[in-house]
Protein backbone atom coordinates (compact mmCIF):
# COMPACT_ATOMS: atom_id res chain seq x y z
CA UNK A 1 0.00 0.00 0.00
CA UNK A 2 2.82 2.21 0.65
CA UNK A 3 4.55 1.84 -2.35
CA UNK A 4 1.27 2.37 -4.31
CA UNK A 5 0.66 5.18 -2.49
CA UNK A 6 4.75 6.61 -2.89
CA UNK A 7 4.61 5.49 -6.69
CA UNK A 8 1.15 7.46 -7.44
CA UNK A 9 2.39 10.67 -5.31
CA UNK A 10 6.18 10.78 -5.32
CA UNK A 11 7.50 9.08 -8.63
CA UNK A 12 7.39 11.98 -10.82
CA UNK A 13 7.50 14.93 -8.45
CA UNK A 14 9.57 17.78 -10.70
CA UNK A 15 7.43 17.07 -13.58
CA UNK A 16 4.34 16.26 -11.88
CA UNK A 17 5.08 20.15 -10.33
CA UNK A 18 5.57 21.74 -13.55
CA UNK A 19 3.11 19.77 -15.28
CA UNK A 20 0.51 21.24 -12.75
CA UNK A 21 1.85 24.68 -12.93
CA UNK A 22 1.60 24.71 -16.56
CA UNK A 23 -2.13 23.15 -16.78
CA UNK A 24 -3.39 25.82 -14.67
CA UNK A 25 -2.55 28.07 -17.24
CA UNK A 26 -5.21 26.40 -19.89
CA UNK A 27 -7.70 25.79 -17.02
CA UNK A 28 -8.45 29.76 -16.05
CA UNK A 29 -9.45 30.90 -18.98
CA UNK A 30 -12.09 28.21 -19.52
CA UNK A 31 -13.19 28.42 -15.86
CA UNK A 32 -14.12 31.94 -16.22
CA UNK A 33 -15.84 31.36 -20.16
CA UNK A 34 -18.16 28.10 -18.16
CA UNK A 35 -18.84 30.35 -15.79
CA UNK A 36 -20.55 32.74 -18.50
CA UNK A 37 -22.15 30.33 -19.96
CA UNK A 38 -24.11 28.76 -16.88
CA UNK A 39 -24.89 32.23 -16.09
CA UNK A 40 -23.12 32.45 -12.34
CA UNK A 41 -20.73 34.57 -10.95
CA UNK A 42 -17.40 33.51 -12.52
CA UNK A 43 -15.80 33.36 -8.45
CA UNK A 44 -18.25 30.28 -8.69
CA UNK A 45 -16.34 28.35 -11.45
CA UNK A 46 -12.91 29.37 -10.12
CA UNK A 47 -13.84 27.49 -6.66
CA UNK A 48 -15.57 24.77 -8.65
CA UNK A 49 -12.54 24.08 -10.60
CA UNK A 50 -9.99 24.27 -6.93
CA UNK A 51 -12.31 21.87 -5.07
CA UNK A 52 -12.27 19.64 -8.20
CA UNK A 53 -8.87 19.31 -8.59
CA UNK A 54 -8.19 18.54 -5.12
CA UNK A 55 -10.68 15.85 -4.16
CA UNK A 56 -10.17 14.16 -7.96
CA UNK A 57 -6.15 14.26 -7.45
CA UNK A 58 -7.32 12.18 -3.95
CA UNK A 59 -10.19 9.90 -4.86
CA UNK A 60 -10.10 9.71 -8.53
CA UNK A 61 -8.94 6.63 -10.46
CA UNK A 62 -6.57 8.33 -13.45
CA UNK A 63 -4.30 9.84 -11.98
CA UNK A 64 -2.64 12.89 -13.85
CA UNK A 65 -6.33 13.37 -15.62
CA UNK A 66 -7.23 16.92 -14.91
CA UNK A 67 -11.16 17.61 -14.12
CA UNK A 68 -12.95 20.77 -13.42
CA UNK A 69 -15.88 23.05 -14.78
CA UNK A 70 -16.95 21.70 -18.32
CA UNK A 71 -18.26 23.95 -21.28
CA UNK A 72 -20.57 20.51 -21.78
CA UNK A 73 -22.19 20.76 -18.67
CA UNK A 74 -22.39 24.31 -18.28
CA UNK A 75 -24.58 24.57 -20.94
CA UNK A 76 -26.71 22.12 -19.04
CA UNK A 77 -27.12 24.56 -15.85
CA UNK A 78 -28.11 27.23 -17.87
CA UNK A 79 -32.25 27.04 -17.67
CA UNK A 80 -31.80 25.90 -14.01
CA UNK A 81 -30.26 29.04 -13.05
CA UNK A 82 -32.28 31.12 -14.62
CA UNK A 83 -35.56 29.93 -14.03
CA UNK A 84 -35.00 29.00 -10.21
CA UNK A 85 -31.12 30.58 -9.16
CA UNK A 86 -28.26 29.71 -7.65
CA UNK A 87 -29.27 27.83 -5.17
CA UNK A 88 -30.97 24.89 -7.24
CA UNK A 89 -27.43 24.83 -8.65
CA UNK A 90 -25.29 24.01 -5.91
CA UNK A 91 -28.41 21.54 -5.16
CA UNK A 92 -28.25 20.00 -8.65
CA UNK A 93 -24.82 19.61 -8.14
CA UNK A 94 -24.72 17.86 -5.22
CA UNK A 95 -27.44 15.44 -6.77
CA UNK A 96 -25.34 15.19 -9.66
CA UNK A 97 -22.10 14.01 -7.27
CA UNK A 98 -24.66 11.34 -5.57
CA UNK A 99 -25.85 9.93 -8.89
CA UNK A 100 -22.22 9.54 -10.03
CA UNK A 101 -21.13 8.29 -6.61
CA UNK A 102 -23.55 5.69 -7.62
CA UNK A 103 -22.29 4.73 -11.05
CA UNK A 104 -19.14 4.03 -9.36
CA UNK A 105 -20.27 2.01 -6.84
CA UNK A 106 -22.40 -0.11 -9.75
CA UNK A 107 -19.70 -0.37 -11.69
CA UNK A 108 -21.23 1.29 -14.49
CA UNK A 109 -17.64 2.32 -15.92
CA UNK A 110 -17.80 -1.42 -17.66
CA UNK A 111 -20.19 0.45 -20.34
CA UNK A 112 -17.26 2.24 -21.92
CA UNK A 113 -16.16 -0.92 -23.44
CA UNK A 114 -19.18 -0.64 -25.90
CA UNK A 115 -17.40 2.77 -27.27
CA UNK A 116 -15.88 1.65 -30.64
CA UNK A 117 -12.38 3.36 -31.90
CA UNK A 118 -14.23 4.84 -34.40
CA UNK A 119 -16.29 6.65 -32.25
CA UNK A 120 -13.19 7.86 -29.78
CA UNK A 121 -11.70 9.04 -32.54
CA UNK A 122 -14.46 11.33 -33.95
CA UNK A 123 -14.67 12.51 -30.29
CA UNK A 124 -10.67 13.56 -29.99
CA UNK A 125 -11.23 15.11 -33.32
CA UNK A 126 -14.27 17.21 -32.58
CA UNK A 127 -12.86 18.19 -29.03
CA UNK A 128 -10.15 19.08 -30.93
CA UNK A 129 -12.49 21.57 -33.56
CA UNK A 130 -14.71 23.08 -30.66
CA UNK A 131 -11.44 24.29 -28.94
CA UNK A 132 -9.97 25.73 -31.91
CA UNK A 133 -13.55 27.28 -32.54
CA UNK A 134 -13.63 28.45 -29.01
CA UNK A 135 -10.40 30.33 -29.06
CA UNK A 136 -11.58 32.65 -32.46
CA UNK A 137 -13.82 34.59 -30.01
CA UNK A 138 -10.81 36.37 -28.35
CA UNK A 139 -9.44 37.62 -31.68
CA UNK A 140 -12.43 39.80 -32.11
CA UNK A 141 -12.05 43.21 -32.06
CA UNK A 142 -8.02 42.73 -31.51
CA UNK A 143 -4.94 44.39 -33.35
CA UNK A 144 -2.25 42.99 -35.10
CA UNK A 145 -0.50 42.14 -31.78
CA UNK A 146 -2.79 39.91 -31.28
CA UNK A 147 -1.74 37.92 -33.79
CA UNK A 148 1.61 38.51 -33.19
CA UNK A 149 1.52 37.48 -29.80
CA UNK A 150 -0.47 34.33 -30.44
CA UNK A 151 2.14 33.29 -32.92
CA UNK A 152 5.10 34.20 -30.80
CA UNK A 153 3.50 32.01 -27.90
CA UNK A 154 3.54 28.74 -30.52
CA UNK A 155 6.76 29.69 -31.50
CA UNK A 156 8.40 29.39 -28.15
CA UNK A 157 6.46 26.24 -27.35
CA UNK A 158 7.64 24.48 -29.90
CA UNK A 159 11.08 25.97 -30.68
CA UNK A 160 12.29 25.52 -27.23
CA UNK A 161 12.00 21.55 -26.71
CA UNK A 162 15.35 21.49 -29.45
CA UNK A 163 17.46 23.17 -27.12
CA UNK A 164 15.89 22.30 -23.66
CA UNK A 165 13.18 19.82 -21.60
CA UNK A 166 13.77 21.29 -18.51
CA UNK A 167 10.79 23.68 -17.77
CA UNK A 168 8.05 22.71 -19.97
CA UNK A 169 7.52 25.25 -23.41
CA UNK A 170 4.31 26.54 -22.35
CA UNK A 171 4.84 27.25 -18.98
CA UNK A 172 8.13 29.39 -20.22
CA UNK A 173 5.80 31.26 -23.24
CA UNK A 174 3.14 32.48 -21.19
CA UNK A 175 5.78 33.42 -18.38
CA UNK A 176 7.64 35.43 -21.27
CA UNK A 177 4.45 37.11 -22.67
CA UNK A 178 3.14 38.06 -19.41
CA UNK A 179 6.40 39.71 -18.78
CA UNK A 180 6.57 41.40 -22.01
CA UNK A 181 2.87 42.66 -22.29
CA UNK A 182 3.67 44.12 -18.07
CA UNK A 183 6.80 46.21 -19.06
CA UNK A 184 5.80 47.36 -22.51
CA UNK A 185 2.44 48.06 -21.35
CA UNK A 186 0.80 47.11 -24.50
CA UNK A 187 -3.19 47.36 -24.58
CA UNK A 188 -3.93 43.70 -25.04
CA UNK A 189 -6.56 41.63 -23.47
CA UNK A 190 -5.51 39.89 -19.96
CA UNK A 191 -7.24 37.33 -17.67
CA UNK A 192 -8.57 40.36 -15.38
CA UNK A 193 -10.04 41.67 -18.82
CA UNK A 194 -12.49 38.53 -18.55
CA UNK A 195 -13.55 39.01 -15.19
CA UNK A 196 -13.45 41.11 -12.03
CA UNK A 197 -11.94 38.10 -9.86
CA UNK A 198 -12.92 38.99 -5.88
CA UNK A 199 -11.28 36.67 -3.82
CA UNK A 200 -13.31 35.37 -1.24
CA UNK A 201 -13.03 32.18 0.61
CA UNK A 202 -16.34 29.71 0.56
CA UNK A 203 -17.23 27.89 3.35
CA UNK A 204 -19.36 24.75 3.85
CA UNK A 205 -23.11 26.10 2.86
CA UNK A 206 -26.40 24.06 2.74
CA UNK A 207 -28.42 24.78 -0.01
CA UNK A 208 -31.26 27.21 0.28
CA UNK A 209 -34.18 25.87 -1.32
CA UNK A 210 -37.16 23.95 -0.04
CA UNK A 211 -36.71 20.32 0.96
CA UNK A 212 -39.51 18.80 -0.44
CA UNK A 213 -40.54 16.00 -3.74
CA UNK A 214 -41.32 18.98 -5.96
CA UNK A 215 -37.94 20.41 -5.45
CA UNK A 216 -36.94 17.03 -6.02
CA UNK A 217 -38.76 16.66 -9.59
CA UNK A 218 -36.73 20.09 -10.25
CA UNK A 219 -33.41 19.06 -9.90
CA UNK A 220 -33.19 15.53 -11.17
CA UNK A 221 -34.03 16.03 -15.01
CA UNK A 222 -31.04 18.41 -14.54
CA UNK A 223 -28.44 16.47 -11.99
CA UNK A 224 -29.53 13.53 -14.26
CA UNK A 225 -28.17 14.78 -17.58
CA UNK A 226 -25.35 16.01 -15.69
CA UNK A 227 -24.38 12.91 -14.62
CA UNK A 228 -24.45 11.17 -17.69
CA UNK A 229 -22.20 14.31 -19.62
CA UNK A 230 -19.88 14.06 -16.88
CA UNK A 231 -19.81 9.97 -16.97
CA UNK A 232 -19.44 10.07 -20.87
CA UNK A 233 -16.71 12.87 -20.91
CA UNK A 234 -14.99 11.73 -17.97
CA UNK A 235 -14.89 7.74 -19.14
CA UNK A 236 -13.65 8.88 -22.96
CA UNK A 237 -11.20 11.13 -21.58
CA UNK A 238 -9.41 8.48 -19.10
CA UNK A 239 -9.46 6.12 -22.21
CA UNK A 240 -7.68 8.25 -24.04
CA UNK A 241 -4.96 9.49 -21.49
CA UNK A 242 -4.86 5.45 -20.44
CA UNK A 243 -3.53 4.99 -24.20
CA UNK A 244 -1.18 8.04 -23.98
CA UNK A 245 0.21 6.68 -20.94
CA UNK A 246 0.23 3.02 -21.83
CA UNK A 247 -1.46 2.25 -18.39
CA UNK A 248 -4.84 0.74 -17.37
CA UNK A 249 -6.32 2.26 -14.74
CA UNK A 250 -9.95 2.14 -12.66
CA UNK A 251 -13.18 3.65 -14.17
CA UNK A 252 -15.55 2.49 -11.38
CA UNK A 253 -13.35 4.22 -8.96
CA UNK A 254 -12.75 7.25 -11.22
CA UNK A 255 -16.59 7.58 -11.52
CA UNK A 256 -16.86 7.27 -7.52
CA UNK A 257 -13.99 10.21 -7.62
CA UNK A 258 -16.20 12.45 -9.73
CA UNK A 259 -18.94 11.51 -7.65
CA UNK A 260 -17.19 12.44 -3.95
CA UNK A 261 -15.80 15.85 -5.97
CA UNK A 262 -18.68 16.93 -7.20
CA UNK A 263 -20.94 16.52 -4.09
CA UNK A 264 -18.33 18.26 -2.03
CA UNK A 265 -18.34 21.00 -4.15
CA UNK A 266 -21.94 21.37 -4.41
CA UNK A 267 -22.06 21.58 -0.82
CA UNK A 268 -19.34 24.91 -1.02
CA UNK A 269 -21.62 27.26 -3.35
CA UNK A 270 -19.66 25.10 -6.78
CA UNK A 271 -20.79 23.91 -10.11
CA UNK A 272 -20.56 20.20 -11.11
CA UNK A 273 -17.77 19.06 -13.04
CA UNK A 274 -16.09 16.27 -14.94
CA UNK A 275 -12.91 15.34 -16.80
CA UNK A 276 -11.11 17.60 -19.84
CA UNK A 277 -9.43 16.14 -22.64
CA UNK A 278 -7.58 19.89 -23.55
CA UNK A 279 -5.91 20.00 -20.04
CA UNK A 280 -5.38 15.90 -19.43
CA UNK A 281 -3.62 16.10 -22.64
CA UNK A 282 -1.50 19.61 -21.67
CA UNK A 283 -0.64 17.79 -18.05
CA UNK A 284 0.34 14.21 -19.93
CA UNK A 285 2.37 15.85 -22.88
CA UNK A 286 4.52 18.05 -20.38
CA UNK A 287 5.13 15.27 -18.14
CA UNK A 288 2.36 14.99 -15.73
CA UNK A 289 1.90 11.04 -14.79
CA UNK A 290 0.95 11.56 -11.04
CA UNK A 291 -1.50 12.48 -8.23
CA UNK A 292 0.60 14.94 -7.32
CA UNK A 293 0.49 16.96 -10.95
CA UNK A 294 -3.61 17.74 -10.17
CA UNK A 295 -3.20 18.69 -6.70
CA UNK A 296 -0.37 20.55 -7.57
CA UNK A 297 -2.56 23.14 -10.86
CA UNK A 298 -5.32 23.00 -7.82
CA UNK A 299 -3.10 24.54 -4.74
CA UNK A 300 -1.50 26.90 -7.63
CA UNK A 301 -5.22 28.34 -8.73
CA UNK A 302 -6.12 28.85 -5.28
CA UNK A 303 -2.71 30.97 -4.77
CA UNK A 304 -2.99 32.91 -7.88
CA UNK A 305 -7.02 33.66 -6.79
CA UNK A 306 -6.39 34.49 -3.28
CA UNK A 307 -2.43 35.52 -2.85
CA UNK A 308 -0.94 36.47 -6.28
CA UNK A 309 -4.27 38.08 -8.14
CA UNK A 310 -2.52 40.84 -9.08
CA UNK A 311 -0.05 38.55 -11.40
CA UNK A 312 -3.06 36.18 -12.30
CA UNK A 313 -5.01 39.48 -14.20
CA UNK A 314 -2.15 40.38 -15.82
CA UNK A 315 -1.81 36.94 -17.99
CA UNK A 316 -2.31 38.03 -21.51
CA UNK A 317 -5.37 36.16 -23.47
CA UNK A 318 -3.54 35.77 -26.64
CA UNK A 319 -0.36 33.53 -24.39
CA UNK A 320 -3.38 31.07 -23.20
CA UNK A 321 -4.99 31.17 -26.52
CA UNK A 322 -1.64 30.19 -27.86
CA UNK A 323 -1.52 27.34 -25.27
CA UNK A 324 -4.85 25.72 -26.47
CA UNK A 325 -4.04 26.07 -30.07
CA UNK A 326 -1.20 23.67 -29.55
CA UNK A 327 -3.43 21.61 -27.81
CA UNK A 328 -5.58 21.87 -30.82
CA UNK A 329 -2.82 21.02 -33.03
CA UNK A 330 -1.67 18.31 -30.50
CA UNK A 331 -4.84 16.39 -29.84
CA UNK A 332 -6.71 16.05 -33.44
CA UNK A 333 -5.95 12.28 -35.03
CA UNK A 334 -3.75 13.51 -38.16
CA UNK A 335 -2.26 10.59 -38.48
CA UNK A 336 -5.64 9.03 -39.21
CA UNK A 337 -6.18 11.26 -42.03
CA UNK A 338 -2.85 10.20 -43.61
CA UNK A 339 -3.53 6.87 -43.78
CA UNK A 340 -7.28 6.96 -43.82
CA UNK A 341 -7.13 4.81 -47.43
CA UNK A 342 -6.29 2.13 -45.19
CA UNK A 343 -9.11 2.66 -42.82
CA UNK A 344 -12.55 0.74 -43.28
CA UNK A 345 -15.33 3.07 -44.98
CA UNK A 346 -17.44 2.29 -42.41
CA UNK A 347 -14.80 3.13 -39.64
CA UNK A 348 -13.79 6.41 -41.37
CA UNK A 349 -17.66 7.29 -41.92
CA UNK A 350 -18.76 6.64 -38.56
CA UNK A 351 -16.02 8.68 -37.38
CA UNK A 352 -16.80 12.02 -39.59
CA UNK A 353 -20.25 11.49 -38.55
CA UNK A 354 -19.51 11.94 -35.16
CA UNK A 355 -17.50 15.02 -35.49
CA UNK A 356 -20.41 16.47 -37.73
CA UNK A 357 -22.70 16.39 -35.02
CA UNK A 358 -20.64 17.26 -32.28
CA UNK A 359 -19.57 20.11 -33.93
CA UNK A 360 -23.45 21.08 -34.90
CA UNK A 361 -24.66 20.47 -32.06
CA UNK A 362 -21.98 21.50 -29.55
CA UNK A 363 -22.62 18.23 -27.83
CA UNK A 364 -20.34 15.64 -27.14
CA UNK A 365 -22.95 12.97 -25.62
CA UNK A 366 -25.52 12.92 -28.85
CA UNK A 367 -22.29 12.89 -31.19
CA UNK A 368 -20.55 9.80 -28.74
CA UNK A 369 -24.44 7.95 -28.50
CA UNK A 370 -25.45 8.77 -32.51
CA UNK A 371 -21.84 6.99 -32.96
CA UNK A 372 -21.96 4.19 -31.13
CA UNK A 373 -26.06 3.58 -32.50
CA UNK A 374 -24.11 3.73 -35.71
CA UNK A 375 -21.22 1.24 -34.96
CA UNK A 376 -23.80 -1.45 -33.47
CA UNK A 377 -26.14 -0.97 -36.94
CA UNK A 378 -22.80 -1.82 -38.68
CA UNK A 379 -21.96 -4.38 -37.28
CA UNK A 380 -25.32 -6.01 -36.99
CA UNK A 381 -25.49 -5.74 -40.99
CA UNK A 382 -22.22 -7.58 -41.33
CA UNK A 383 -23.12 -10.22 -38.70
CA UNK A 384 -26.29 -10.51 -40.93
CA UNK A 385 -24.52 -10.44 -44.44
CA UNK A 386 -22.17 -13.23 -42.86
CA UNK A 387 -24.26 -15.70 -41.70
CA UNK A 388 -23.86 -19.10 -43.97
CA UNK A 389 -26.19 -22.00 -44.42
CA UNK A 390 -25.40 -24.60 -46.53
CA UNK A 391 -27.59 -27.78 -47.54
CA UNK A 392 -26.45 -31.40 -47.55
CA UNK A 393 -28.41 -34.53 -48.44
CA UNK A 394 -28.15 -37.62 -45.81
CA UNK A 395 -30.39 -40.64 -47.94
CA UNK A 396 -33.99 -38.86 -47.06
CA UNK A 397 -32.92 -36.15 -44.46
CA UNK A 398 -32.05 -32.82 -45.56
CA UNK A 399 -29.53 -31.26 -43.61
CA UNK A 400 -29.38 -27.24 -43.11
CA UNK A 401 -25.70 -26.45 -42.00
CA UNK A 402 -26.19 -22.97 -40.29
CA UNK A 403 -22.85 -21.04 -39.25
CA UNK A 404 -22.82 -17.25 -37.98
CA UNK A 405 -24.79 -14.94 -36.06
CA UNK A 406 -28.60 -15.65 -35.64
CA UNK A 407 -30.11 -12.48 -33.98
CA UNK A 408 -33.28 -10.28 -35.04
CA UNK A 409 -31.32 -9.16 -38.23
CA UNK A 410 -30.05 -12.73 -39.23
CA UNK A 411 -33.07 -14.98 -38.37
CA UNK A 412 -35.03 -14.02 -41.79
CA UNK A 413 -32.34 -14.94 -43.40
CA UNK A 414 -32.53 -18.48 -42.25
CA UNK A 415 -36.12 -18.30 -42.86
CA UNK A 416 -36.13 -17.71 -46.38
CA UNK A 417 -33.82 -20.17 -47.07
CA UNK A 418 -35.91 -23.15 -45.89
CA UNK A 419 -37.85 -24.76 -48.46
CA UNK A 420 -40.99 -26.29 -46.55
CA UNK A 421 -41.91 -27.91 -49.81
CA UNK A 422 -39.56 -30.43 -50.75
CA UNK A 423 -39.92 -33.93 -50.93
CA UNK A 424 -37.54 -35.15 -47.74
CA UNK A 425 -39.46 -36.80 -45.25
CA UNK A 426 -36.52 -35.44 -42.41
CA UNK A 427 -35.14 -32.34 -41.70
CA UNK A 428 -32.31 -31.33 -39.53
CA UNK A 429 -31.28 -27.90 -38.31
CA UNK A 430 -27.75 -27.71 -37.40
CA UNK A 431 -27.11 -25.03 -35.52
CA UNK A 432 -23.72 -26.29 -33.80
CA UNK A 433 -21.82 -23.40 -35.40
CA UNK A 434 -24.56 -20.59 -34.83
CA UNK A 435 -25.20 -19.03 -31.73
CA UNK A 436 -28.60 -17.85 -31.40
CA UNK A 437 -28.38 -14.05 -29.73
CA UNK A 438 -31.78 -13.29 -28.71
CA UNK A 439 -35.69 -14.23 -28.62
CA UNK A 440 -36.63 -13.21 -32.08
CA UNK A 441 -34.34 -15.56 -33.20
CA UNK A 442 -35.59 -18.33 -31.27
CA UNK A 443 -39.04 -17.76 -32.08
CA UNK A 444 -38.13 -17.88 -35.99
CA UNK A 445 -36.57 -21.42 -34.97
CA UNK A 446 -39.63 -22.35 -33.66
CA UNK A 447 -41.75 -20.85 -36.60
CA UNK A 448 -39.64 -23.09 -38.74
CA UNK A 449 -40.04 -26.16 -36.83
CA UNK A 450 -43.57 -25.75 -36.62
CA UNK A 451 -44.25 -25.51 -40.56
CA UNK A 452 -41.95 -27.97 -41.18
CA UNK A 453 -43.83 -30.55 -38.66
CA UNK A 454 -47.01 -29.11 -40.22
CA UNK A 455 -45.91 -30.38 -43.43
CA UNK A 456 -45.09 -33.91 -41.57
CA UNK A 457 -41.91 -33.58 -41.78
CA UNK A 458 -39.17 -35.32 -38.94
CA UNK A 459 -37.59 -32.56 -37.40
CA UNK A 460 -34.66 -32.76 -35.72
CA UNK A 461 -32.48 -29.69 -34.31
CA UNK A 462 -28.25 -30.00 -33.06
CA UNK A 463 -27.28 -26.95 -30.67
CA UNK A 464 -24.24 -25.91 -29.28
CA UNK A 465 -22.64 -28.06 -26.75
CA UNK A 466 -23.98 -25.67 -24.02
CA UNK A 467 -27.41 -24.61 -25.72
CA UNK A 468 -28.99 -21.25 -24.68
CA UNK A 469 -32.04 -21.03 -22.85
CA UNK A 470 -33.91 -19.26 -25.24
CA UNK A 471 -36.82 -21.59 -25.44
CA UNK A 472 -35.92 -23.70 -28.61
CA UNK A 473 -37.72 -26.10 -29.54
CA UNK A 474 -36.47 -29.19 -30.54
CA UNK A 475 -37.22 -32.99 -31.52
């Protein structure tokens, strides 16, 4: 336990450090734009994002996987707040944190598997599109430092790795471009242009809304859809930081993380939260692998809110929009799109599909669950398309070999090709290289058997060695 506990904390610490430092620098930015868009005080989404951080760097089960306020389920809070306040929020949220809590403890995290590649692809690439989208907003209205300053930010992050690793490239461009915008004094757009940041330190808070089943019926179509944002984004994100790391690690008990941070939060005037793919992938690429890297950007947000606010307002927007472009550039699949004439057409078009409709509809869970509808259609049609029957002759019993699939698709199939007509006396089904999938299946078997006795036929049917109880009959 100790040396669990020393690798997950301790193994990494320098880079863990500056990884957490430098993710920090992604996170404020957003914080403050969620904050707009659930319509709270942006204060609100600062703490939301601190608390996260902390508890999920404790009780999560990726470590290194950065969570906090999500653009996804902002846009969820929005009608809440407005129609009934604050206060239903911090109620939602904590509803939201139980329902997750729950997932975790059902193991609900086993779902994920049903996610094809396809699909996790089209939602790294779309991710990928709304951030790049996101960033255009800040350019409005700008000069040509802007630009400049933007370009001078990717510059250093990139340029810098040839001649040294030792701080990571981000952290040292946004250090540089703070300094620079501070002693020229050029009129560009900082963090404290965003929002007038008050520092004030929550404390624990109940709710203040009536306790009662209408309240109740309030909050859970909200905290509900919450929940299953926060499970979807969460789950694809620590799949795809699991395959940047090379390491398998716990959904259930990352769901029961999100679950405990959430509820805590709620319970401190926050906003529910869940995993980000943009700052996982910042805190992986620079060298985050441990606990320690999340606590770490947590601690740091709290001392730039409540110690150095001064320095945190006077981060230029065009350094951080620099940041996220590389994470734009970093995250999209190219190298699927170089050798996508290898790639399935089904694959490729299930993937483009999803990104359509993500980026439509600003919505990663209809994009992820139209994709995966897709990707079980697909595969369904070529379990159908590949089922084989073949017919034998055995003196006066016709034999129907059947091998593949038989499901709702498949079974019609089989159907067709029995001829209840012919002149054998004896029929056998053999189905000991089919496995039949579900009832509508076994109720076409039956159908079958039942003309073909009707006829007079013998009927005889071979399962599998260890038949399924689907109600078969046989003779």
């Amino acid at each position: 336990m100790l040396e669990r506990i020393r690798f997950n904390w301790f193994s990494n610490v320098r880079a863990d450090v500056l990884a957490g430092i430098t993710t920090v620098l992604a996170l404020i930015p957003d914080s403050l734009a969620f904050a707009f868009i659930a319509g709270v005080n942006p204060m609100i989404s600062i703490y939301s994002t601190i608390s996260i951080l902390v508890l999920i760097s404790i009780f999560g089960g990726r470590p290194a996987m950065v969570s906090s306020t999500a653009g996804s389920m902002a846009v969820l809070m929005t009608a809440l707040v407005a129609q009934h306040g604050v206060e239903y929020l911090f109620a939602a949220t904590i509803l939201t944190g139980v329902i997750q809590l729950g997932m975790g403890l059902l193991k609900m995290g086993r779902w994920m598997s049903f996610v094809p590649h396809s699909v996790i692809t089209g939602f790294i690439n779309s991710l990928a599109i709304l951030i790049f989208v996101s960033q255009l907003r800040y350019f409005e209205g700008q000069s040509w430092m802007m630009y400049a300053m933007v370009a001078a930010t990717l510059a250093i992050i990139y340029i810098l790795p040839k001649f040294t690793k030792a701080v990571p490239s981000p952290l040292v461009a946004v250090a540089f471009m703070t300094i620079v915008v501070v002693f020229m004094q050029l009129n560009l757009s900082t963090v404290g242009s965003l929002a007038n940041i008050e520092p004030t330190i929550p404390f624990l808070h109940i709710p203040s809304i009536p306790f009662t089943l209408d309240t109740l019926w309030i909050l859970l179509p909200t905290s509900l859809s919450l929940a299953i944002v926060g499970y979807s984004e969460t789950l694809l994100t620590q799949t795809i930081i699991d395959e940047m790391t090379e390491e398998k690690t716990s959904k259930d008990k990352e769901m029961r993380g999100q679950g405990i941070a959430n509820t805590v939060t709620g319970f401190f005037g926050g906003m529910a939260g869940c995993a980000l793919i943009a700052e996982s992938a910042i805190n992986v690429k620079v060298g985050g692998r441990g606990r320690l890297s999340t606590l770490v950007a947590g601690l740091v947000l709290f001392i730039l809110v409540f110690v150095l606010d001064d320095v945190l307002n006077s981060i230029p927007i065009a350094a951080l929009v620099g940041v996220m472009m590389m994470v734009c550039i970093e995250i999209f699949d190219w190298n699927y799109f170089r050798n996508i004439r290898s790639k399935p057409v089904a694959h490729t078009a299930i993937m483009l599909i999803t990104v359509a409709i993500v980026v439509v509809t600003r919505d990663l869970a209809i994009g992820v669950i139209v994709g995966v509808i897709l990707s079980v259609l697909v595969y369904a049609y070529r379990s159908a398309t590949q089922l084989e029957i073949h017919e034998e002759l055995d003196g006066d019993e016709k034999i129907y070999r059947v091998r593949g699939q038989l499901f709702f698709v498949s079974s019609d199939t089989l159907l067709d090709r029995i001829d209840f007509n012919d002149d054998n006396d004896k029929v056998c089904l053999d189905l000991t290289a089919t496995h039949v999938w579900d009832h509508t299946a076994a109720k076409t078997l039956d159908k079958i058997v039942d003309r073909l006795k009707s006829k007079g036929k013998d009927v005889r049917v071979l399962h599998q060695v260890s038949k399924p109880k689907l109600g078969i009959k046989s003779s």
